[in-house]
N, C-alpha and C. Protein backbone atom coordinates (compact mmCIF):
# COMPACT_ATOMS: atom_id res chain seq x y z
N UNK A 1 -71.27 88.67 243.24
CA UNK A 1 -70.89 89.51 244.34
C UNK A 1 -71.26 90.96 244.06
N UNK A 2 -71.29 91.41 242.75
CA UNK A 2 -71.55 92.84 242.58
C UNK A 2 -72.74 93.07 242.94
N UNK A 3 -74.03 92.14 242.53
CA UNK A 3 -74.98 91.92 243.24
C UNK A 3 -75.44 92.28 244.34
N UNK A 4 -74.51 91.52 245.19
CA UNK A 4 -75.04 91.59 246.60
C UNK A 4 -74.97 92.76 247.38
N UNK A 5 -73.25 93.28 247.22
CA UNK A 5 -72.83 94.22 247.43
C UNK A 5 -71.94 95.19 246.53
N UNK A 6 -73.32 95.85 246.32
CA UNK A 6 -72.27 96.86 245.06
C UNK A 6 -71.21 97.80 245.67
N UNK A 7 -71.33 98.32 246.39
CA UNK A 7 -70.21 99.16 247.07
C UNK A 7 -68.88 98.91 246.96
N UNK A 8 -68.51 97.60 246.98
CA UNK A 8 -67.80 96.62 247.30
C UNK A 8 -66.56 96.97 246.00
N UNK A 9 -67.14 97.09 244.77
CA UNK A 9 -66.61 96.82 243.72
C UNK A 9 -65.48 98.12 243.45
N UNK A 10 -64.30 97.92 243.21
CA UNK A 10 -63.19 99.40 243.44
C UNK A 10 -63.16 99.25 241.96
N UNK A 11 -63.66 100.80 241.56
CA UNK A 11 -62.90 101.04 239.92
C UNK A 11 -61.58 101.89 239.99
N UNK A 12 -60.89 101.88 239.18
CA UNK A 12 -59.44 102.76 238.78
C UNK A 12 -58.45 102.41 240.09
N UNK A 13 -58.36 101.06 240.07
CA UNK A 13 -57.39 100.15 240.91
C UNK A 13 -55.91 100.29 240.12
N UNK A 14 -56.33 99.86 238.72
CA UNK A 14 -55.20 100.44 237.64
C UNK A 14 -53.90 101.33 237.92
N UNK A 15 -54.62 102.34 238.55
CA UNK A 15 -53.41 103.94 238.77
C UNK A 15 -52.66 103.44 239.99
N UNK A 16 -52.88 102.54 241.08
CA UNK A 16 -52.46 102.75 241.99
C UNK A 16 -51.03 100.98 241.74
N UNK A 17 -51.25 100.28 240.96
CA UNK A 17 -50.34 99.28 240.68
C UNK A 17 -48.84 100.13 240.74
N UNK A 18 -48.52 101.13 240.10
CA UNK A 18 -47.49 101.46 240.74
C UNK A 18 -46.53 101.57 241.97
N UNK A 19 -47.98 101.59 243.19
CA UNK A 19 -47.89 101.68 244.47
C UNK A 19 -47.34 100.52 245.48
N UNK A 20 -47.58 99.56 244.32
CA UNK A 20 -48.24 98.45 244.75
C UNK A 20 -46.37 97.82 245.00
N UNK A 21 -45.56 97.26 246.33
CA UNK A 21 -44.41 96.65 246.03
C UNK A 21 -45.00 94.95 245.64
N UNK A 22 -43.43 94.98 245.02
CA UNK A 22 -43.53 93.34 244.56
C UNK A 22 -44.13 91.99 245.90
N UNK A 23 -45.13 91.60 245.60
CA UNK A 23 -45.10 90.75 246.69
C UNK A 23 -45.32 89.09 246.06
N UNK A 24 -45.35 88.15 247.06
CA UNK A 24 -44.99 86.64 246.42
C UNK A 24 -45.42 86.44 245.48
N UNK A 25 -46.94 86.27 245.08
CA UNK A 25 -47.57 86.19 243.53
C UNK A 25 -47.58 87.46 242.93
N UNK A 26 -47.40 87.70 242.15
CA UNK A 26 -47.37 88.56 241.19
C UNK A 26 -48.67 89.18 240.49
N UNK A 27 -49.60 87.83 240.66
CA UNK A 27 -50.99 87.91 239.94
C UNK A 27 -51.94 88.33 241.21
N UNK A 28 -51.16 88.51 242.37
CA UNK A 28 -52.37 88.98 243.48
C UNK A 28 -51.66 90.44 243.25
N UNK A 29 -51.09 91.50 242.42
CA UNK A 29 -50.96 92.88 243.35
C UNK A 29 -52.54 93.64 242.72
N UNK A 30 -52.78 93.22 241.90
CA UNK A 30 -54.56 93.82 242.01
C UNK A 30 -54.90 94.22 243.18
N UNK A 31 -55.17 93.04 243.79
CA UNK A 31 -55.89 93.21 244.99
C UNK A 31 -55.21 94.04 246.26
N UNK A 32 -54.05 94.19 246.10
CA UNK A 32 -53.22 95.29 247.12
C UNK A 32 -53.73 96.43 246.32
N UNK A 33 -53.75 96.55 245.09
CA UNK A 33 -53.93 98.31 244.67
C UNK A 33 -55.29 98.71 244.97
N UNK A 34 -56.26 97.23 244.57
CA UNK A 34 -57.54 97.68 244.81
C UNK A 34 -58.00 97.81 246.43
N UNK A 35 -57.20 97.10 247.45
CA UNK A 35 -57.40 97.75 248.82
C UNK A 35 -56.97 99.13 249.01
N UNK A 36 -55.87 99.49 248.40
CA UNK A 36 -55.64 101.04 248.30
C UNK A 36 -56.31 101.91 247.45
N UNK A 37 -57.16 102.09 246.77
CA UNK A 37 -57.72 102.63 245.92
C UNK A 37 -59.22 103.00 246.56
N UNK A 38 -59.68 101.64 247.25
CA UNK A 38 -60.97 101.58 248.25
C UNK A 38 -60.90 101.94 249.24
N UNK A 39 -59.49 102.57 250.11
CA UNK A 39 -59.16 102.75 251.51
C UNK A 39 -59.19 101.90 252.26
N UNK A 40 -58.87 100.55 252.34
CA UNK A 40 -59.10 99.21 253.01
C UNK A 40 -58.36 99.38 253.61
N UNK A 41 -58.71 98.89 255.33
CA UNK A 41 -57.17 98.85 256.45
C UNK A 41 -56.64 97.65 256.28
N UNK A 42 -57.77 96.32 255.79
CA UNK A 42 -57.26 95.10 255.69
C UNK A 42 -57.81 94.10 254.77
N UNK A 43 -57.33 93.26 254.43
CA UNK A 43 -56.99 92.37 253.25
C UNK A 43 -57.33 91.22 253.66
N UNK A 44 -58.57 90.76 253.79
CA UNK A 44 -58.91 89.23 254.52
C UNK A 44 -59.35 88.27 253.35
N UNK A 45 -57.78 87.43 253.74
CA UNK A 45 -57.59 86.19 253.14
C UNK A 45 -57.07 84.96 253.37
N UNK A 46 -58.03 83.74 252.96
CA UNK A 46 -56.82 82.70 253.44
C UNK A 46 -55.65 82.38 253.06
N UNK A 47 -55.21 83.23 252.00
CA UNK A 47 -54.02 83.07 251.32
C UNK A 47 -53.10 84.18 252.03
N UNK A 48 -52.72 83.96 253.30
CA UNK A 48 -51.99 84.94 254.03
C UNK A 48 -50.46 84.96 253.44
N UNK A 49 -49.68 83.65 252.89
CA UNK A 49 -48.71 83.49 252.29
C UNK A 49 -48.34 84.74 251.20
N UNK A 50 -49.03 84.75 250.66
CA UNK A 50 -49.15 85.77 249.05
C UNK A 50 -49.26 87.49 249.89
N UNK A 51 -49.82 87.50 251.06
CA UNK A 51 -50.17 88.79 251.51
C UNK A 51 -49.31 88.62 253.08
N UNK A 52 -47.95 89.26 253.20
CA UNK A 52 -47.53 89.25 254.51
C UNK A 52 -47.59 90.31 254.50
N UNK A 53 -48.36 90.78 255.48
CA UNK A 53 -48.47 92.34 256.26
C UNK A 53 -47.21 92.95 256.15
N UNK A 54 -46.14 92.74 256.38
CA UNK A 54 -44.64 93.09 256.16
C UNK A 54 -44.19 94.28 254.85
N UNK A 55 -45.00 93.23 253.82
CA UNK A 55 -44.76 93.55 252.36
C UNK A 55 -46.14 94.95 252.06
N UNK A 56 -46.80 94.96 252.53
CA UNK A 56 -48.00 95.57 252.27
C UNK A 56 -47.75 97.20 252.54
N UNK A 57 -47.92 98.12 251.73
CA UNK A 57 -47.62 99.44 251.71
C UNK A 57 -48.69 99.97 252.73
N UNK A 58 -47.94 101.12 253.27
CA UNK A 58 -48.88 102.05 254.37
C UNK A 58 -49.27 100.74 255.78
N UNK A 59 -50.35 101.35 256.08
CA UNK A 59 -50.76 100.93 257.29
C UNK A 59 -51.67 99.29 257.18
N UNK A 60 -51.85 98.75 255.64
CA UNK A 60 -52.54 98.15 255.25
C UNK A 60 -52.16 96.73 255.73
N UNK A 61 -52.78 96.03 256.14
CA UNK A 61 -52.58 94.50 257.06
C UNK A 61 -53.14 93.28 256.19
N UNK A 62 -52.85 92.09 256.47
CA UNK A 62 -53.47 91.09 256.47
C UNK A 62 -54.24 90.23 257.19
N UNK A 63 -55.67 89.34 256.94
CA UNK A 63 -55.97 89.23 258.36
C UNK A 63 -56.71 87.90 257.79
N UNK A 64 -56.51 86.51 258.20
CA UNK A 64 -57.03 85.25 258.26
C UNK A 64 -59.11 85.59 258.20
N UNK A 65 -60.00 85.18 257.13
CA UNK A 65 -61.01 85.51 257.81
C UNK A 65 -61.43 84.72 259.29
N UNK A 66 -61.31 83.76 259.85
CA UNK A 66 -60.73 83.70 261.19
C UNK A 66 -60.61 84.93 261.90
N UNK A 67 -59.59 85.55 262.05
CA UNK A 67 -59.39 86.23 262.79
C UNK A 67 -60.47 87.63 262.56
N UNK A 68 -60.39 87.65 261.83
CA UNK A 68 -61.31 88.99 261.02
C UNK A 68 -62.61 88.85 261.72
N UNK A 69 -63.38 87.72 261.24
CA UNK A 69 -64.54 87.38 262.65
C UNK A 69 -64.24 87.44 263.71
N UNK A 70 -63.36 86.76 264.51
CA UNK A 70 -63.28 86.93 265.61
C UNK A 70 -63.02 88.68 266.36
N UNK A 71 -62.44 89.19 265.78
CA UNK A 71 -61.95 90.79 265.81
C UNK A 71 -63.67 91.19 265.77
N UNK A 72 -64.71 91.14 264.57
CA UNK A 72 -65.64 91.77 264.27
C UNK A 72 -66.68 91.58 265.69
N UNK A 73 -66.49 89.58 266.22
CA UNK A 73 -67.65 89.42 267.40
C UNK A 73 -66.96 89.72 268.48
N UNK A 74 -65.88 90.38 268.75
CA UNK A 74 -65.75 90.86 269.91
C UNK A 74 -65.87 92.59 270.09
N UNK A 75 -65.55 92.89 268.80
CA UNK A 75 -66.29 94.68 268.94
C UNK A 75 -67.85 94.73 269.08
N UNK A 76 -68.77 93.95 267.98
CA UNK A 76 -70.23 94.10 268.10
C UNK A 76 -70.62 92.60 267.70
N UNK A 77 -70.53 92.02 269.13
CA UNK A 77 -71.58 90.99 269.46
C UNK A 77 -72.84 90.85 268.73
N UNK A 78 -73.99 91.44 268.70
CA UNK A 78 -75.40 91.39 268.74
C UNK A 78 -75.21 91.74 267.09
N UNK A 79 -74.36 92.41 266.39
CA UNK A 79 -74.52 92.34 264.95
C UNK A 79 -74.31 91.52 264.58
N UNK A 80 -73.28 90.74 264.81
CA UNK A 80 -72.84 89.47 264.25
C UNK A 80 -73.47 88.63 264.10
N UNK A 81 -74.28 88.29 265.43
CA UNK A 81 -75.31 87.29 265.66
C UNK A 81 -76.62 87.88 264.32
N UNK A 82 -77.20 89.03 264.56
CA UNK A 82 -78.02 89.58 263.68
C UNK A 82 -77.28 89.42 262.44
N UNK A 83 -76.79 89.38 262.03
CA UNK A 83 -75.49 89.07 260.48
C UNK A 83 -75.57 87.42 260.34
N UNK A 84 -75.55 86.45 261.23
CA UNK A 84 -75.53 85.25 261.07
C UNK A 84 -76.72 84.73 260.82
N UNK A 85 -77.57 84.90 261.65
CA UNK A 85 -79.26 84.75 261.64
C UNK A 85 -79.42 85.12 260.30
N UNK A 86 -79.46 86.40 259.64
CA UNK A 86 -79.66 87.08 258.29
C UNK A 86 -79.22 85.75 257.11
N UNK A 87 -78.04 85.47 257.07
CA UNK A 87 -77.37 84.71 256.16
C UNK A 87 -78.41 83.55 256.52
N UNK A 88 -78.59 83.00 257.61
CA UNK A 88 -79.02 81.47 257.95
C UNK A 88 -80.22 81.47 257.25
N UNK A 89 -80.90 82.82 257.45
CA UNK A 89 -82.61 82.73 256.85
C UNK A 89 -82.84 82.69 255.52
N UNK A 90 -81.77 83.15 254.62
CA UNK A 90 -81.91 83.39 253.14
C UNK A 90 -81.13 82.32 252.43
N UNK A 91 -80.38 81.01 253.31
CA UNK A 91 -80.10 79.80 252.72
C UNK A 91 -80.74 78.93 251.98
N UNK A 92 -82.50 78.88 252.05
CA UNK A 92 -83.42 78.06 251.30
C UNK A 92 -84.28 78.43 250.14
N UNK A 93 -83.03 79.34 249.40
CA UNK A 93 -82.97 79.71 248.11
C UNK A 93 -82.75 78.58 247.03
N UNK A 94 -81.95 78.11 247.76
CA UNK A 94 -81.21 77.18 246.37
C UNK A 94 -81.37 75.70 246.92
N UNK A 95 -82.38 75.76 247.87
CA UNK A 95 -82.22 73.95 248.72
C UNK A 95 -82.82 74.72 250.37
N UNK A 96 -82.55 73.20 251.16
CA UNK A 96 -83.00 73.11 252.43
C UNK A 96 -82.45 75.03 253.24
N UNK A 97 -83.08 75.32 253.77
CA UNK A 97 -82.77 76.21 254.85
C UNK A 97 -81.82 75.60 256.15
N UNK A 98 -80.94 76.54 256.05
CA UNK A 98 -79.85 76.11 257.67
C UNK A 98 -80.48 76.74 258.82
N UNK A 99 -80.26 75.91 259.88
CA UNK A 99 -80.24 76.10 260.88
C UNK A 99 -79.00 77.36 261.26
N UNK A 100 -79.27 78.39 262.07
CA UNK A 100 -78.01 78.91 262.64
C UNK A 100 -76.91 78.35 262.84
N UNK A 101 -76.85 77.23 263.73
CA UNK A 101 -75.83 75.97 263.73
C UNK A 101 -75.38 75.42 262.45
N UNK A 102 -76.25 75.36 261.38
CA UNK A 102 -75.84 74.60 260.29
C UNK A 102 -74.88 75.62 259.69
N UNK A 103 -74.80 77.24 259.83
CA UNK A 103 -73.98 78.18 259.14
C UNK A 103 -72.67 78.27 259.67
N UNK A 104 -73.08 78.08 261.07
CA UNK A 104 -71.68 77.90 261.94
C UNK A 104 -71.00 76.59 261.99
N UNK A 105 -71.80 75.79 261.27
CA UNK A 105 -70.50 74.52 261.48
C UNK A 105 -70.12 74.34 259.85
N UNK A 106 -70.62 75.20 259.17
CA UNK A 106 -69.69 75.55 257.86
C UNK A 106 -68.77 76.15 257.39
N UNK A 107 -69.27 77.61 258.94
CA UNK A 107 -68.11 78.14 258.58
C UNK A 107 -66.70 77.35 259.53
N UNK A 108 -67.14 76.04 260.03
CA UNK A 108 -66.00 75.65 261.07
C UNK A 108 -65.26 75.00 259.95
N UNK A 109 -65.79 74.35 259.18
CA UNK A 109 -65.75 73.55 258.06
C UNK A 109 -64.46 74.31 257.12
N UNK A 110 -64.68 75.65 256.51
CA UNK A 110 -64.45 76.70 256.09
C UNK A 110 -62.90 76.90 257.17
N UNK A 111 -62.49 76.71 257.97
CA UNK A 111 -61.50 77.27 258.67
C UNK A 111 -61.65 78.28 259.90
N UNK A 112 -62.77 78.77 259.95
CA UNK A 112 -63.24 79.57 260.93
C UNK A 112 -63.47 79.12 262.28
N UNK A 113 -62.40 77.73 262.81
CA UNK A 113 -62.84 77.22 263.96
C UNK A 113 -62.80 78.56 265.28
N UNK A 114 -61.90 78.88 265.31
CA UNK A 114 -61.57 79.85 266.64
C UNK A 114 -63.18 80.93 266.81
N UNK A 115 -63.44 81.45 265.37
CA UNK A 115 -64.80 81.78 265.74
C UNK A 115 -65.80 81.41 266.50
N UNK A 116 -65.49 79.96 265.43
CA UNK A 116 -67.29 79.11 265.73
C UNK A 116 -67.35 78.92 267.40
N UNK A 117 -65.84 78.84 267.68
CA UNK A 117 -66.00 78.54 269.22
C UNK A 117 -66.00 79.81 270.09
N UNK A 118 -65.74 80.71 269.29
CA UNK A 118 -65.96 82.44 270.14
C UNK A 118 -67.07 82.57 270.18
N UNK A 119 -67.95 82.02 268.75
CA UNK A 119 -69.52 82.80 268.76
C UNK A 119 -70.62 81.78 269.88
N UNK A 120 -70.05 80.43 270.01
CA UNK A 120 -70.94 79.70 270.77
C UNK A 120 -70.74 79.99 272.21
N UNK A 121 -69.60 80.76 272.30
CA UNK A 121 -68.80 80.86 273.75
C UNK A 121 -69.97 81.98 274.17
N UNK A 122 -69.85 83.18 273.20
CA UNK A 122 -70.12 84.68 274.12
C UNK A 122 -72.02 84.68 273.50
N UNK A 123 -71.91 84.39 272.84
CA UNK A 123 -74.01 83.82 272.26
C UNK A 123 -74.71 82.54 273.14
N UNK A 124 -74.05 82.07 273.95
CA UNK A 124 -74.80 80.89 274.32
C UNK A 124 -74.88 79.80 274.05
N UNK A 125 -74.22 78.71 273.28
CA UNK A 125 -74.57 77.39 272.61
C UNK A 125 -75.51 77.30 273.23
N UNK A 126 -76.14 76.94 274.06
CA UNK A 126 -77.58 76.50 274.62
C UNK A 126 -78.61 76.83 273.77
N UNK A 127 -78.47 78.22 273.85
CA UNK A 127 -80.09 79.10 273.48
C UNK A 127 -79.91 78.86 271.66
N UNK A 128 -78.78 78.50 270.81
CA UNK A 128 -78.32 78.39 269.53
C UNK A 128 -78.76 76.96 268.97
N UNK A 129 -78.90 76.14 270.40
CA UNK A 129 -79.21 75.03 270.07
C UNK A 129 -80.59 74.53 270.40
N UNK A 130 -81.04 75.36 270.29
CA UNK A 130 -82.44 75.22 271.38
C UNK A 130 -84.00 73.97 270.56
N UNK A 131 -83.63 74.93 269.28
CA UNK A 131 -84.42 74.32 268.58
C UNK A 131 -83.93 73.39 267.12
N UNK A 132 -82.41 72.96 267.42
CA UNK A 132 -81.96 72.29 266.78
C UNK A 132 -82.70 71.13 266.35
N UNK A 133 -82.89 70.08 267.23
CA UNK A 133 -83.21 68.69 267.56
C UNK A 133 -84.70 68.97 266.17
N UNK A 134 -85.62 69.53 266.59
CA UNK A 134 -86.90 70.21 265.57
C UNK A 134 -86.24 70.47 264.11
N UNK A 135 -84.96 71.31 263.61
CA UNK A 135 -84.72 71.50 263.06
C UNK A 135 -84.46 70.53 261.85
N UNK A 136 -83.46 70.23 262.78
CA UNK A 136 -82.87 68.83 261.94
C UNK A 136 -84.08 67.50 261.55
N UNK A 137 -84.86 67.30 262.18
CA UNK A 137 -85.73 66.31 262.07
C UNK A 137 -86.78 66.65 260.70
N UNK A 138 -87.29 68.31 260.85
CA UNK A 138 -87.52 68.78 259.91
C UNK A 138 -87.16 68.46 258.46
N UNK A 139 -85.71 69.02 258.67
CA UNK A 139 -84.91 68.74 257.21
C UNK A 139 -84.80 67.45 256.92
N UNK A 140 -84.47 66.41 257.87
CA UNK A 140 -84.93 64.73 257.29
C UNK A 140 -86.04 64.12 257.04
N UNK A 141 -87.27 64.87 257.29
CA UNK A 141 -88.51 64.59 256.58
C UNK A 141 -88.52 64.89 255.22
N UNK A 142 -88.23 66.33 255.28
CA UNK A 142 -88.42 66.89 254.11
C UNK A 142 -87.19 65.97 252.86
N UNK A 143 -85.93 65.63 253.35
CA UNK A 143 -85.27 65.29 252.39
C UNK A 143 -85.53 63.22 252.26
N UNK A 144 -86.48 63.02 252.83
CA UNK A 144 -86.77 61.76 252.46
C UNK A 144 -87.88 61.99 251.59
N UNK A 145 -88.42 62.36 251.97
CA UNK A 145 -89.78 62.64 250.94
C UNK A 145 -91.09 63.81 251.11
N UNK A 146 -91.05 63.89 252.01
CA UNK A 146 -91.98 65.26 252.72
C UNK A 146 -91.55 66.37 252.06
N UNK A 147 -92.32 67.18 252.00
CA UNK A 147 -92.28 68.84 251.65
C UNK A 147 -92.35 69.70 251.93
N UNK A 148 -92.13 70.38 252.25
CA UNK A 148 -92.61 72.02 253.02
C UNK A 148 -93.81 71.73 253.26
N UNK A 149 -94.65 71.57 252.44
CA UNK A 149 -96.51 72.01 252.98
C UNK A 149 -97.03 70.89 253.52
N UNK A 150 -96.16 70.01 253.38
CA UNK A 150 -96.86 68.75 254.49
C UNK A 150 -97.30 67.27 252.91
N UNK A 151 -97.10 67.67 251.67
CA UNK A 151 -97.50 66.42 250.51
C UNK A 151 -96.28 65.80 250.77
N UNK A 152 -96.38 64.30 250.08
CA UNK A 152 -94.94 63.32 249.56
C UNK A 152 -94.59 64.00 248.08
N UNK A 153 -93.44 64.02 248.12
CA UNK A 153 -92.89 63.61 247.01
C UNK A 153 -92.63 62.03 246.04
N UNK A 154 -92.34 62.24 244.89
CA UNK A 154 -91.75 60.71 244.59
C UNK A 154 -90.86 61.02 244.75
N UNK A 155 -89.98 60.02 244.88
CA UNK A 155 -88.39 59.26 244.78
C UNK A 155 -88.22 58.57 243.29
N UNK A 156 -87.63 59.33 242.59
CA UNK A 156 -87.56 58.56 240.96
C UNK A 156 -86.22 57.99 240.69
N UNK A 157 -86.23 56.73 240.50
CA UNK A 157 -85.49 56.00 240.60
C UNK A 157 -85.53 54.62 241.46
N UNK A 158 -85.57 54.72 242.13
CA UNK A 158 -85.89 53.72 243.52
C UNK A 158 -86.84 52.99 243.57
């Protein structure tokens, strides 16, 4: 993660544990000091149990990533989509490339249903699905034995 996004990373989280009230786990107030330390308004996690907005000092919230997407595609639409596309294209790093659809039904997978059905709602499922059918057929060539450039592979074993 430091990687990807270095910004991301809060040093001298340390000073602010004082700040920090007791909340259910004990081993999460890191992450309350380090949202205060980074200026974070919110704390997106699925572990909402451990983080009740209630308990959380200042103005600082908790927020389902669920909801957190959904909040993000209804302020800026067209980033999101440009943010999803981005992720979808740099999946065939480590294996097959996803389809747009294939990112969104992971993240449905993931808990993010209310999204997946916000982003197909206000983006179109149609135009998302357009070139699915190609897609997918693609990736079952390729994972039977085909390759990107058009050679067979073997099957070792079989």
């Amino acid at each position: 993660m430091n990687g990807a996004l270095p910004d991301a990373r809060v040093r001298g989280w340390e000073s602010a544990l004082p700040c920090v009230p007791n909340i259910r786990d004990a081993n999460d107030r890191h992450v309350v000091a380090a949202a205060l330390v980074g200026r974070a308004d919110v704390i997106v996690t699925f572990n909402l149990k451990d983080f009740v907005t209630a308990r959380l000092p200042g103005d600082l919230f908790s927020q389902s990533p669920d909801e957190f997407l959904l909040d993000l595609l209804d302020l800026y639409p067209m980033p999101v989509r440009d943010a999803l596309e981005e992720v979808a294209s740099r999946t065939d790093r480590k294996g097959l490339r996803w389809a747009l659809e294939d990112l969104l039904v992971r993240l449905e997978r993931e808990g993010c249903c209310r999204f997946v059905s916000a982003a197909h709602q206000s983006m179109g499922a149609p135009s998302w699905r357009k070139n699915r059918e190609l897609d997918l057929l693609k990736n079952l060539i390729i994972s039977l034995g085909g390759s990107r450039n058009g050679s067979r592979r073997e099957v070792i074993g079989q």
